[in-house]
Protein backbone atom coordinates (compact mmCIF):
# COMPACT_ATOMS: atom_id res chain seq x y z
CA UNK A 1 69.86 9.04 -7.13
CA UNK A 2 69.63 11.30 -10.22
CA UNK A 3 72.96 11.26 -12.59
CA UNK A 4 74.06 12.04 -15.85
CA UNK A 5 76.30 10.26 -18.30
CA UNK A 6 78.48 12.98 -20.39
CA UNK A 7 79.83 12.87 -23.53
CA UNK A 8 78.98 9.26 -24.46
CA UNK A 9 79.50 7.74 -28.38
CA UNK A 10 75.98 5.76 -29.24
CA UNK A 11 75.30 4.60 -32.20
CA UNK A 12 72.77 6.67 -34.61
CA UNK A 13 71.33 6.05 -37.92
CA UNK A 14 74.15 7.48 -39.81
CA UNK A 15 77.16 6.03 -37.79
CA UNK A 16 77.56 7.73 -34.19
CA UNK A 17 76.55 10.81 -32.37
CA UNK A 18 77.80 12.47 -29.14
CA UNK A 19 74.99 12.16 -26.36
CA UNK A 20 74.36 13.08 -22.33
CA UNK A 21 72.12 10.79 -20.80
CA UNK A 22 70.28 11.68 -17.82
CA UNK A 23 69.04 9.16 -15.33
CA UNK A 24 66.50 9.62 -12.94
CA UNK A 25 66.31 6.70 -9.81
CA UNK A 26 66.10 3.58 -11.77
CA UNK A 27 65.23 4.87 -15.53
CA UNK A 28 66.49 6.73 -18.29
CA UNK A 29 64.95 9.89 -18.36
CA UNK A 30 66.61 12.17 -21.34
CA UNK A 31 68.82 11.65 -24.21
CA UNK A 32 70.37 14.43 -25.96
CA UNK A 33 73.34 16.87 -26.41
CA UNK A 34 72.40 19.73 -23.91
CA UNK A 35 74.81 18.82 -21.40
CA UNK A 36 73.84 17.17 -18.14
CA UNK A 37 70.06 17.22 -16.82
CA UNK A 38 70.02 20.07 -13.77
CA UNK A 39 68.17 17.33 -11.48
CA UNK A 40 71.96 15.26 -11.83
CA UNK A 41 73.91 15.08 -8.94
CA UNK A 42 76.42 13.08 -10.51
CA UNK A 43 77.98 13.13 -13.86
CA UNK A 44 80.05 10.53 -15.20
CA UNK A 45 82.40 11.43 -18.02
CA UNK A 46 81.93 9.39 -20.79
CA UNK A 47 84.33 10.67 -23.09
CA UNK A 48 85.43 8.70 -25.58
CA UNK A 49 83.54 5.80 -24.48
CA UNK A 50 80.95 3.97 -26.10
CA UNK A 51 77.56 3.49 -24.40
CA UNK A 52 75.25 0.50 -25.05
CA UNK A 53 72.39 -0.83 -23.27
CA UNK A 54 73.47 -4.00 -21.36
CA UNK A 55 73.43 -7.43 -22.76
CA UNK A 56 71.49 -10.32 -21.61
CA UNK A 57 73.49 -14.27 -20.85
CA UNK A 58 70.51 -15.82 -22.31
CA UNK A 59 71.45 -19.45 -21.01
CA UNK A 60 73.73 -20.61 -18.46
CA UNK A 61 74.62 -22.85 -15.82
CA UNK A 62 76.73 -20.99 -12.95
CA UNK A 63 77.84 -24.19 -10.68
CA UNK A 64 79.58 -25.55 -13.60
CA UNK A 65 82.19 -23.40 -13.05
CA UNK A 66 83.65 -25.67 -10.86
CA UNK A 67 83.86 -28.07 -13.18
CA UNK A 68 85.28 -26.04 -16.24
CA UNK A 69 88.55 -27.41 -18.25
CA UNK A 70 88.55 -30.73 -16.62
CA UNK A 71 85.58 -32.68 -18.77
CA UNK A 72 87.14 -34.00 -21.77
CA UNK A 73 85.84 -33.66 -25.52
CA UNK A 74 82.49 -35.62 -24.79
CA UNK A 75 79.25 -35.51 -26.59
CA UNK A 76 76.19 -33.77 -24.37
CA UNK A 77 75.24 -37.56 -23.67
CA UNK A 78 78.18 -38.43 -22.04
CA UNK A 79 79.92 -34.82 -20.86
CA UNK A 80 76.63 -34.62 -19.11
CA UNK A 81 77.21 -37.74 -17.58
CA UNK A 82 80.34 -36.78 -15.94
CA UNK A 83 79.01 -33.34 -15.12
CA UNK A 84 76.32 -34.88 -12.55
CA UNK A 85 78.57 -37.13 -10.73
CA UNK A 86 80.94 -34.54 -9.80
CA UNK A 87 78.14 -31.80 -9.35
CA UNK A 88 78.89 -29.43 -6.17
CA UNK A 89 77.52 -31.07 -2.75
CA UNK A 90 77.96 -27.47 -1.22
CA UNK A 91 75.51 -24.92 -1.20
CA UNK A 92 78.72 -22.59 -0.61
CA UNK A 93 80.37 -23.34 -3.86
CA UNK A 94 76.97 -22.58 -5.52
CA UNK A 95 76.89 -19.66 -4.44
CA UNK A 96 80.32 -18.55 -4.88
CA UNK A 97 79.61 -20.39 -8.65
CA UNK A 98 77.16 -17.37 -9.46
CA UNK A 99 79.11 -14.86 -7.89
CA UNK A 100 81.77 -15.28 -10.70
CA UNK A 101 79.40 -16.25 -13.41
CA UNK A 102 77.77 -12.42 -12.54
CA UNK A 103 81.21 -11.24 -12.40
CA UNK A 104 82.73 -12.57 -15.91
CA UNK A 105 78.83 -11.51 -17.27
CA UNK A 106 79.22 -8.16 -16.27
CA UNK A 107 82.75 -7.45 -17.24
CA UNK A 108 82.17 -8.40 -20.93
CA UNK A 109 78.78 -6.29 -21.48
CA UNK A 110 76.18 -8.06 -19.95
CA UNK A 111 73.58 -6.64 -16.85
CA UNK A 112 71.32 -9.75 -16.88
CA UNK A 113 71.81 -13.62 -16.59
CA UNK A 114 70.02 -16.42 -17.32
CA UNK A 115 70.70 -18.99 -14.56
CA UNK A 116 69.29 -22.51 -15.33
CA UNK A 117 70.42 -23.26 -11.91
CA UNK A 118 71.28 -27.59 -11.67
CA UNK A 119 69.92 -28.54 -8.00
CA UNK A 120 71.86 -30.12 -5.45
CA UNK A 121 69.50 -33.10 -4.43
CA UNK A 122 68.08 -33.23 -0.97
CA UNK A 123 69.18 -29.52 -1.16
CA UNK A 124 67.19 -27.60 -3.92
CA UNK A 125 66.04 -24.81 -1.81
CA UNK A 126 69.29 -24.35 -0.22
CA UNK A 127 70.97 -24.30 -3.87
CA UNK A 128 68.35 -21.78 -5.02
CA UNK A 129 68.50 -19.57 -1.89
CA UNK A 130 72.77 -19.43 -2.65
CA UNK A 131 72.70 -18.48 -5.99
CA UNK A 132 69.44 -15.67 -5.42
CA UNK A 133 72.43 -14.58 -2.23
CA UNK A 134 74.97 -13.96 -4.69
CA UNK A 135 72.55 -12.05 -7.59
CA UNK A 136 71.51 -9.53 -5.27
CA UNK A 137 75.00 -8.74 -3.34
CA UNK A 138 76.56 -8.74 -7.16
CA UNK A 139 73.27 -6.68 -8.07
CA UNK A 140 73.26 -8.06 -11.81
CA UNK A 141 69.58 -8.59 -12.83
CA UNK A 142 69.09 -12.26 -12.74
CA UNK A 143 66.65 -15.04 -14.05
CA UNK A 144 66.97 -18.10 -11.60
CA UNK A 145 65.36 -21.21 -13.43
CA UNK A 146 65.97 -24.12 -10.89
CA UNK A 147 67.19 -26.90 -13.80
CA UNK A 148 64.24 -29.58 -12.61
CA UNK A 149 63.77 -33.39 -14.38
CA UNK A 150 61.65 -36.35 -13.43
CA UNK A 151 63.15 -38.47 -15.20
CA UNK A 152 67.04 -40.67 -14.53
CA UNK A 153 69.90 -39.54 -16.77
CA UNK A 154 69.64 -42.89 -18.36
CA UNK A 155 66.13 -42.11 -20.02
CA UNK A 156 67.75 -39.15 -21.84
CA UNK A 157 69.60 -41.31 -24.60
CA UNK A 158 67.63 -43.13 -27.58
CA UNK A 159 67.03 -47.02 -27.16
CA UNK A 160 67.50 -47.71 -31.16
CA UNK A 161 66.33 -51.67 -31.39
CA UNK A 162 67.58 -52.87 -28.05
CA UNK A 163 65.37 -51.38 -25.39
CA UNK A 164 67.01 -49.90 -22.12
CA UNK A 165 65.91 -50.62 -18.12
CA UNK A 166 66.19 -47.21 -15.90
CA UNK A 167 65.71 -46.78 -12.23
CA UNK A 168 63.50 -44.11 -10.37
CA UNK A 169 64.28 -40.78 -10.55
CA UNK A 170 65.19 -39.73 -6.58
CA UNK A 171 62.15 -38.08 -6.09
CA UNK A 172 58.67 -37.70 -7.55
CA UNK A 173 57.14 -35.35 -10.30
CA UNK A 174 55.12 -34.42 -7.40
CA UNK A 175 57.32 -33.22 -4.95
CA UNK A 176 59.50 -31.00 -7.36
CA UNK A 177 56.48 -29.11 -8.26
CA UNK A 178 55.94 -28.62 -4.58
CA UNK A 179 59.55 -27.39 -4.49
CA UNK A 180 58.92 -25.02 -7.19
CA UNK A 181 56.15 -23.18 -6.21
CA UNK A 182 58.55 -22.83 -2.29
CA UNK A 183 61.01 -20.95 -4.45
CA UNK A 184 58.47 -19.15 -6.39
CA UNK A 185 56.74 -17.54 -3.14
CA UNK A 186 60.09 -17.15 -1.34
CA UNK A 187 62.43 -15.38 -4.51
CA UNK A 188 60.47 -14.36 -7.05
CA UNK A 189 61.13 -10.75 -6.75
CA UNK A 190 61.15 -8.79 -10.68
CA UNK A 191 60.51 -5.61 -8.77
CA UNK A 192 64.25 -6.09 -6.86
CA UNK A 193 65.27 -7.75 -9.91
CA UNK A 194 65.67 -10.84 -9.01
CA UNK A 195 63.05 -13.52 -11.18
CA UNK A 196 62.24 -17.15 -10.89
CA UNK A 197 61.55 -19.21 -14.26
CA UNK A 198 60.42 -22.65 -15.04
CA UNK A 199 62.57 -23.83 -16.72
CA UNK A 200 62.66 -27.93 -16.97
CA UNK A 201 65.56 -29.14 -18.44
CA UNK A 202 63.99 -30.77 -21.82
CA UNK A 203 61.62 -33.48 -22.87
CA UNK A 204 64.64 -35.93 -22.63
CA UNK A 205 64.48 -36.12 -19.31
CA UNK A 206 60.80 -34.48 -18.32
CA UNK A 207 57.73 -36.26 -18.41
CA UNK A 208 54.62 -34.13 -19.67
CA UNK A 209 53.35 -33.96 -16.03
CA UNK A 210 56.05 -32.37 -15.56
CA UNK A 211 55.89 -29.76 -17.96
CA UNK A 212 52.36 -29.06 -17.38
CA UNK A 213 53.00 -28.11 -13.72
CA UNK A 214 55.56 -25.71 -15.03
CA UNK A 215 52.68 -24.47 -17.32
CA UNK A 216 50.12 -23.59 -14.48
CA UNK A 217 53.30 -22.38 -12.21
CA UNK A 218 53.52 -19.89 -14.96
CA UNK A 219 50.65 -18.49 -15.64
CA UNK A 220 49.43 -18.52 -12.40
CA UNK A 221 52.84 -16.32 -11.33
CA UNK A 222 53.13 -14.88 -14.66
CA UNK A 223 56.45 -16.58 -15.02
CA UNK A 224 58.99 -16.83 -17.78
CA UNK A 225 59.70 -20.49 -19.53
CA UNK A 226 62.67 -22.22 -20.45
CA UNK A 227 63.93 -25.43 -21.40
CA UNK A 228 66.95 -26.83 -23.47
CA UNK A 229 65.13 -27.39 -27.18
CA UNK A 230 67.15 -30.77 -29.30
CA UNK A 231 70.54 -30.06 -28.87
CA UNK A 232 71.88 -33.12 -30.16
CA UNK A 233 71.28 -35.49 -32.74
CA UNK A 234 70.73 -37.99 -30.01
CA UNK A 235 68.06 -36.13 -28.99
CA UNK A 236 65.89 -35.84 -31.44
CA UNK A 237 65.87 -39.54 -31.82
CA UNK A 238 64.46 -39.89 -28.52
CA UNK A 239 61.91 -37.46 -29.69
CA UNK A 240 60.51 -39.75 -31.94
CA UNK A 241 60.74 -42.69 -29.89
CA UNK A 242 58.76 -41.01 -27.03
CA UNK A 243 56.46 -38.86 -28.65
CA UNK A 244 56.12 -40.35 -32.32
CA UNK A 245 57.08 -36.83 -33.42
CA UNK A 246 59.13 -33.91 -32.80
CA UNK A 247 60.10 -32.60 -29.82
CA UNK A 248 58.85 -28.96 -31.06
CA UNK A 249 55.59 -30.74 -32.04
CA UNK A 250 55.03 -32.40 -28.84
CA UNK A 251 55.79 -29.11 -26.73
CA UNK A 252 53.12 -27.28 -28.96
CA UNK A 253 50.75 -29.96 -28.31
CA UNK A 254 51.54 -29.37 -24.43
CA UNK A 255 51.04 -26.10 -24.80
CA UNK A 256 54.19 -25.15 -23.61
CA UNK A 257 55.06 -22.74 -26.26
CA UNK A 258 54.39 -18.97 -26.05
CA UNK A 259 55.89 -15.67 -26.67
CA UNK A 260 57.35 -15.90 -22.58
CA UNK A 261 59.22 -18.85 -23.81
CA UNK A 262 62.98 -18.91 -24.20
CA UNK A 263 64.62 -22.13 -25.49
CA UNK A 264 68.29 -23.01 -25.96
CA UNK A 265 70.40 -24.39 -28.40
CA UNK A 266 67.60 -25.43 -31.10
CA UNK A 267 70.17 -27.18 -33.54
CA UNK A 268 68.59 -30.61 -34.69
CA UNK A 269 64.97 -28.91 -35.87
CA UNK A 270 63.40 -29.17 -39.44
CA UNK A 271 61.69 -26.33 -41.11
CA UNK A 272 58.18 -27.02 -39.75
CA UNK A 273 59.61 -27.07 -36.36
CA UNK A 274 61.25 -23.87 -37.13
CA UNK A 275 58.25 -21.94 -38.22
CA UNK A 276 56.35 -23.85 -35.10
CA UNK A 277 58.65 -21.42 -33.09
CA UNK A 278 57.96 -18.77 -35.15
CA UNK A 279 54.05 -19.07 -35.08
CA UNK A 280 54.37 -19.08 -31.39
CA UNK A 281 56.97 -15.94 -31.01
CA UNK A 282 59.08 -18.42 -28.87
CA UNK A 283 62.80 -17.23 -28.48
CA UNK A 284 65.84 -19.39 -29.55
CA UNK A 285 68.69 -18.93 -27.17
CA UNK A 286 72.05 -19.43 -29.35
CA UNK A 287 75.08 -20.87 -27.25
CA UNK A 288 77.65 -21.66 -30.37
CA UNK A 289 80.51 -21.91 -27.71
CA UNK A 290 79.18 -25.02 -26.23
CA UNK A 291 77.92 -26.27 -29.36
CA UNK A 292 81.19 -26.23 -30.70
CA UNK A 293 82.64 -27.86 -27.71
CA UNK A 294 80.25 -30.98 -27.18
CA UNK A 295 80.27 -31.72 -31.15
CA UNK A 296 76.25 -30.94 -31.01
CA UNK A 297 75.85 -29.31 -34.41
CA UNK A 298 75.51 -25.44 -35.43
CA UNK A 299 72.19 -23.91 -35.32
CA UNK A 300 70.46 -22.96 -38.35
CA UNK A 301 70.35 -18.97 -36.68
CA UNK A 302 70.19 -17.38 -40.00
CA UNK A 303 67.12 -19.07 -41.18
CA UNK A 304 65.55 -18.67 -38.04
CA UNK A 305 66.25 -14.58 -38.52
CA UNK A 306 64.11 -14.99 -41.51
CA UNK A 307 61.56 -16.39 -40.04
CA UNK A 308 60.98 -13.65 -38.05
CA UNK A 309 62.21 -15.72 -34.71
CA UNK A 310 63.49 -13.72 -31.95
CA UNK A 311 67.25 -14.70 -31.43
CA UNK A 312 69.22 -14.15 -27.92
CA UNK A 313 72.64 -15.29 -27.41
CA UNK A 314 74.35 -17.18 -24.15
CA UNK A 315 77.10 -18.59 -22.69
CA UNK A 316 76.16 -21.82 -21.64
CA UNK A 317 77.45 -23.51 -18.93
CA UNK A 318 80.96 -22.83 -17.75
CA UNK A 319 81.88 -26.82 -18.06
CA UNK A 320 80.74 -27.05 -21.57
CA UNK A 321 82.23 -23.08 -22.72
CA UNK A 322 84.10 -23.53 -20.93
CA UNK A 323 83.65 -19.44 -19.98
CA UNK A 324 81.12 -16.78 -19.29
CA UNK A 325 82.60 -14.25 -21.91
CA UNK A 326 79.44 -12.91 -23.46
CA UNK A 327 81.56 -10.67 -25.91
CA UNK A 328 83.20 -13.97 -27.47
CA UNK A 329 79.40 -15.75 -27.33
CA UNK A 330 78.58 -12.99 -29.85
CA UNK A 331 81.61 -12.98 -31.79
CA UNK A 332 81.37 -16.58 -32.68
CA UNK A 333 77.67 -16.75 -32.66
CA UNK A 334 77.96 -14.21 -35.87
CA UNK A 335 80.70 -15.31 -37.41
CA UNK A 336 80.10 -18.72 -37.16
CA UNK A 337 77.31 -18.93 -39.71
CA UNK A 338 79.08 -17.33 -42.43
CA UNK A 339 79.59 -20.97 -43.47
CA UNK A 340 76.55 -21.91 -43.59
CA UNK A 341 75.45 -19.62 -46.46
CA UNK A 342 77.03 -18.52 -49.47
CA UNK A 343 74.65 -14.74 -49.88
CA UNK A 344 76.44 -12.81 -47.64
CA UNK A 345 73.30 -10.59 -47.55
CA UNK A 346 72.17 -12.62 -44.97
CA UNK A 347 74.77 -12.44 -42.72
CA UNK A 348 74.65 -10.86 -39.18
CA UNK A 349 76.58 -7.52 -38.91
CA UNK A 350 78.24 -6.45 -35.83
CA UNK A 351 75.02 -3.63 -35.21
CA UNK A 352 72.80 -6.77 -35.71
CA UNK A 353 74.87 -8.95 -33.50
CA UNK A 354 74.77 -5.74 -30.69
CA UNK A 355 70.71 -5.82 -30.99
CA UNK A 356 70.40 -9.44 -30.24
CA UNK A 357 72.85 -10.23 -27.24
CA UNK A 358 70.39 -6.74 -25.57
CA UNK A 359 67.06 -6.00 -27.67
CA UNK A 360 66.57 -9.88 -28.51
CA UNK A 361 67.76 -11.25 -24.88
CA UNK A 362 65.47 -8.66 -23.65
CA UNK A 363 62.59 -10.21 -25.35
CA UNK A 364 63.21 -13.44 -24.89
CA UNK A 365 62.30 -12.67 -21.01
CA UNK A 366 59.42 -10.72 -21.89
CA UNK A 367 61.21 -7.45 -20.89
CA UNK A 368 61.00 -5.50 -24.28
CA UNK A 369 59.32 -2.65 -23.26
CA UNK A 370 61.72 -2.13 -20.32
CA UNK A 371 65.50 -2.93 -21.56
CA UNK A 372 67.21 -3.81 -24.61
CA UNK A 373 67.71 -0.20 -26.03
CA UNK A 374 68.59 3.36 -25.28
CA UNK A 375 65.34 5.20 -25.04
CA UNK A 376 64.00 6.94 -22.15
CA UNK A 377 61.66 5.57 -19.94
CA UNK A 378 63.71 2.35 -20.11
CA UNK A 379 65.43 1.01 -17.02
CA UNK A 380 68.69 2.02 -16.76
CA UNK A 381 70.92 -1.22 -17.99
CA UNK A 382 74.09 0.25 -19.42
CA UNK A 383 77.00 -0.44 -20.42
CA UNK A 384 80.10 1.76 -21.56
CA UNK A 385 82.91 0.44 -23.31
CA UNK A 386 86.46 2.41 -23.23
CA UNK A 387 87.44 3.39 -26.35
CA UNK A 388 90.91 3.77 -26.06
CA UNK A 389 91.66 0.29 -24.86
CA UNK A 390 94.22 -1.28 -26.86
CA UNK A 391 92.01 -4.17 -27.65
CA UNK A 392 90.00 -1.76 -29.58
CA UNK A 393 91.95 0.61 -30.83
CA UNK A 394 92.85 1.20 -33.83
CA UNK A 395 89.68 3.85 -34.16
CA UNK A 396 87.66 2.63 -37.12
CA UNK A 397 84.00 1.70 -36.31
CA UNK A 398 83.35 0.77 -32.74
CA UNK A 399 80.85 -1.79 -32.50
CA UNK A 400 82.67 -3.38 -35.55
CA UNK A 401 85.65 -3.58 -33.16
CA UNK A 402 83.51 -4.75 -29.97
CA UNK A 403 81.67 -7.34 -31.76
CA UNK A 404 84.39 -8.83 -34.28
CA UNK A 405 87.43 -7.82 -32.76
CA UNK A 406 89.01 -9.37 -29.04
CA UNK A 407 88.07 -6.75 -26.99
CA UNK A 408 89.41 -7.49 -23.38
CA UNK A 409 88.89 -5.58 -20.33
CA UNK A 410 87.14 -3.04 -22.77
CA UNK A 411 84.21 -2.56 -20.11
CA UNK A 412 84.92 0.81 -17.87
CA UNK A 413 81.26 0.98 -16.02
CA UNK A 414 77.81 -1.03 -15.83
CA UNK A 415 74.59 0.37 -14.18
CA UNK A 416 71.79 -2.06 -13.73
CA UNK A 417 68.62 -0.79 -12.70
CA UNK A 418 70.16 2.71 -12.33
CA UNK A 419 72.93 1.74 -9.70
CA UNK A 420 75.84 1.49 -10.33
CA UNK A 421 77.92 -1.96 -10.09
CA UNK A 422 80.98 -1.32 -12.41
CA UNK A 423 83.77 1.89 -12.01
CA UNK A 424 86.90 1.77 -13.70
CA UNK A 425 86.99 -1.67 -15.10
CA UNK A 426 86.28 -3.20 -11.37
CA UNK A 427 83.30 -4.69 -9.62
CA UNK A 428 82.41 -2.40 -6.49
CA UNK A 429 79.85 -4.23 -5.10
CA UNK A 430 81.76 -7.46 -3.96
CA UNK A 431 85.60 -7.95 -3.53
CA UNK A 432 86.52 -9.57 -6.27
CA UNK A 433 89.98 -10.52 -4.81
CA UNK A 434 88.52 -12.86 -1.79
CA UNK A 435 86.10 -14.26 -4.39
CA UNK A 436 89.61 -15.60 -6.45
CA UNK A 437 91.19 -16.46 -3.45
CA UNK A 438 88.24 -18.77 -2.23
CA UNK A 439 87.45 -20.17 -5.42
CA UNK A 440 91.51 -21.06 -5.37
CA UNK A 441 91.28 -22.26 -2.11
CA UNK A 442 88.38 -24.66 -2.38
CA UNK A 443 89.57 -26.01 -5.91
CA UNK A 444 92.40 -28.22 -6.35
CA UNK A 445 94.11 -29.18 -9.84
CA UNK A 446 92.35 -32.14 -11.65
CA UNK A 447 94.13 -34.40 -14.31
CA UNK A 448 92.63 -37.36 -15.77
CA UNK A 449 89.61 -38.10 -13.35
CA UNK A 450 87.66 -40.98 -13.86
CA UNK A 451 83.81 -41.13 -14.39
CA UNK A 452 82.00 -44.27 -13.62
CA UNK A 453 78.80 -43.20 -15.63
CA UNK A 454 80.85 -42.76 -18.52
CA UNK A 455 81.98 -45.98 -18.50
CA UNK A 456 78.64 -47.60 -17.69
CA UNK A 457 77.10 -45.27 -20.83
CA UNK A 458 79.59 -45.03 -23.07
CA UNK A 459 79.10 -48.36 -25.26
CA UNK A 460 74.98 -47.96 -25.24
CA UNK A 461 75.76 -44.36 -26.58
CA UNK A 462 78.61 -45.31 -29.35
CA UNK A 463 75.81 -48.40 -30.23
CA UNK A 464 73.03 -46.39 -30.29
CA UNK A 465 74.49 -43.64 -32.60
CA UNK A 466 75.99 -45.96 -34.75
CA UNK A 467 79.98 -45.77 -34.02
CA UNK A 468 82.21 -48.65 -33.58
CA UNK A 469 82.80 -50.01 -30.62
């Protein structure tokens, strides 16, 4: 279907201009003040509204949701821990997990998601098949990377000077492969927008076997990559007990690093590793929220904008957010590192901050040349913000209120791909009310739970980072 956007606020070199937008099937195909295209059969008003290209959730983890508020202030090492023994046995609740991860996405300015999906065991096509469901009723352009290790949970902590035992991972390096290239051939799909990443979950818990079948899986498919990159101190111990150098180092030497690649978090990394990413156009995936939360550290973004690295933001999981509101991901992801540097010439403005969570998640999947800004011939990811909210009201300058205010249900519509999937504030492709009511119904209020990995991992973690016991 041909339509036109009237009357929308973008932003222009010298502060904002009044445009009409006309979109033709999936792309846009004219920007300008003429009024409406003839070829549109439909014109949405836009008055007053402020029209963006969508954002991009960079890096998250949608069957966490079940999960969210209960895990208490843990380190990765140990909230992780907890996480996997009370992991969703239901391939229902997975997919009802991305249904409202797509939903919260959408409704704060983001059309794509980046789902490193954690696999039910015995059940990873199943969980993968749920979650690919959910995308494409929702119609949110998605990124499924099933979350894949080889290694037990155990390996993922640092020995120090008292070496640890570890069972067998539950199945072999092997036989995930296998899986991987099942879901690759059955739901890799970038033309319905719907694509399937590699995405192991880190060198903590991978073995380089591992990471090289991702490797030929990728170029053989022409796949994305993504992995978590040293998100904790902890980790980059490990690093150098396994490898006898960096993590970044070792992935380089694996070849694992490329201009396709995406990685989050990227907190505990000197500056050769830093300019390692940069060398290799990789893409650093900043999730401050969950940073914040697990006590992992704050990544050195700023620097890594000098160094010419491509910067995307995300969510992170909604057990260690514990949310999927993109607009706050931004807000704190820019504000945050005004601490961390006195010139406040290198601080990221609210226009920068805009350009990232689109133009920069955009890149990070290789998708530059298709979304991430208002141009024509670009697909038609937009977003349109309603002005006259009160969250963003007083009128001053509107991204400045967007990005550093609290905007809240400030979205009014969302097209992705040219179709639209948000009217009036609401989702019309699902119905959002039975989604609530069956995420009520198959929840129940948790106080207090116990973990028995904690408690077998706790004192091996406190020794091994040096805390009393």
């Amino acid at each position: 279907m041909n339509f036109a956007i009237a009357q929308a606020l973008v932003p222009a070199a010298e502060g904002y201009t009044t445009v009409d937008v006309g979109i033709e099937a999936d792309k846009i195909a004219s920007i300008g003040s003429q009024g409406p295209p003839p070829t549109a059969t439909q014109t949405t008003n836009a008055q007053n509204q402020l029209l963006l290209p969508g954002f991009v959730n960079a890096h998250t983890h949608s069957s966490e949701i079940w999960q969210r508020g209960t895990i208490p202030p843990y380190p990765l090492e140990l909230w992780i821990a907890e996480l996997h023994e009370f992991s969703p046995p239901d391939p229902e609740q997975i997919y009802l997990g991305a249904l409202a991860t797509a939903v919260e996405t959408l409704l704060s300015g983001g059309t794509t998601v980046v789902d490193h999906l954690v696999l039910i065991p015995g059940k990873e096509i199943e969980t993968v098949e749920a979650a690919v469901r959910a995308y494409q009723e929702i119609g949110i352009r998605a990124f499924v990377g099933p979350l894949i290790q080889d290694q037990s949970l155990e390996t993922g902590m640092p020995s120090g000077d008292s070496p640890t035992t570890s069972g067998d991972y539950y199945t072999s390096t092997e036989e995930i492969l296998a899986m991987m290239g099942q879901v690759v051939e059955r739901f890799h799909q970038p033309e319905a927008g719907l694509h399937v990443m590699v995405a192991p979950t880190g060198g903590q818990l991978c073995s380089d076997a591992l990471f090289a079948g991702c490797m030929e899986l990728s170029d053989r498919f022409d796949l994305c990559r993504h992995a978590h990159l040293l998100e904790t101190k902890a980790q980059k111990m490990l690093a150098w007990e396994k490898y006898g150098c960096s993590a970044v180092e070792h992935l380089q030497r694996l070849g694992y690093l490329s201009e396709r690649t995406s990685l989050a978090h990227c907190i505990w990394l000197d500056e050769s590793d830093r300019q390692i990413l940069a060398d290799h156009r990789c893409t650093v995936v900043h999730n401050p929220l969950s940073n914040l939360r697990l006590g992992s550290g704050i990544a050195p973004i700023l620097h890594y904008r000098q160094l010419g690295v491509n910067v995307a933001f995300g969510c992170d999981g909604a057990a260690s957010n514990d949310a999927q509101d993109l607009l706050e991901a931004i807000k704190v992801g820019s504000l945050l590192h005004n601490t961390t540097d006195f010139d406040y010439r290198n601080w990221i403005h609210p226009r920068e901050a805009v350009e990232m969570a689109a133009l920069g998640g955009a890149k990070g999947l290789n998708l530059a040349g298709e979304l991430g800004t208002l141009e024509t011939g670009k697909q038609a990811d937009l977003v349109l913000y309603d002005l006259t909210n009160l969250s963003l009201l007083p009128r001053t300058d509107p991204i400045g209120l967007l990005v550093m205010g609290r905007p809240s249900q400030a979205v009014n519509a969302a097209w992705v791909n040219g179709r639209q999937i948000v009217a009036n504030g609401q989702v019309t492709t699902i119905d959002v009310d039975t989604l609530r009511q069956e995420l009520f119904a198959r929840s129940q209020w948790q106080v207090n739970r116990q973990s028995e990995n904690v408690r077998q991992l706790e004192a091996p973690y406190r020794r091994v980072m040096g805390l009393s016991e």
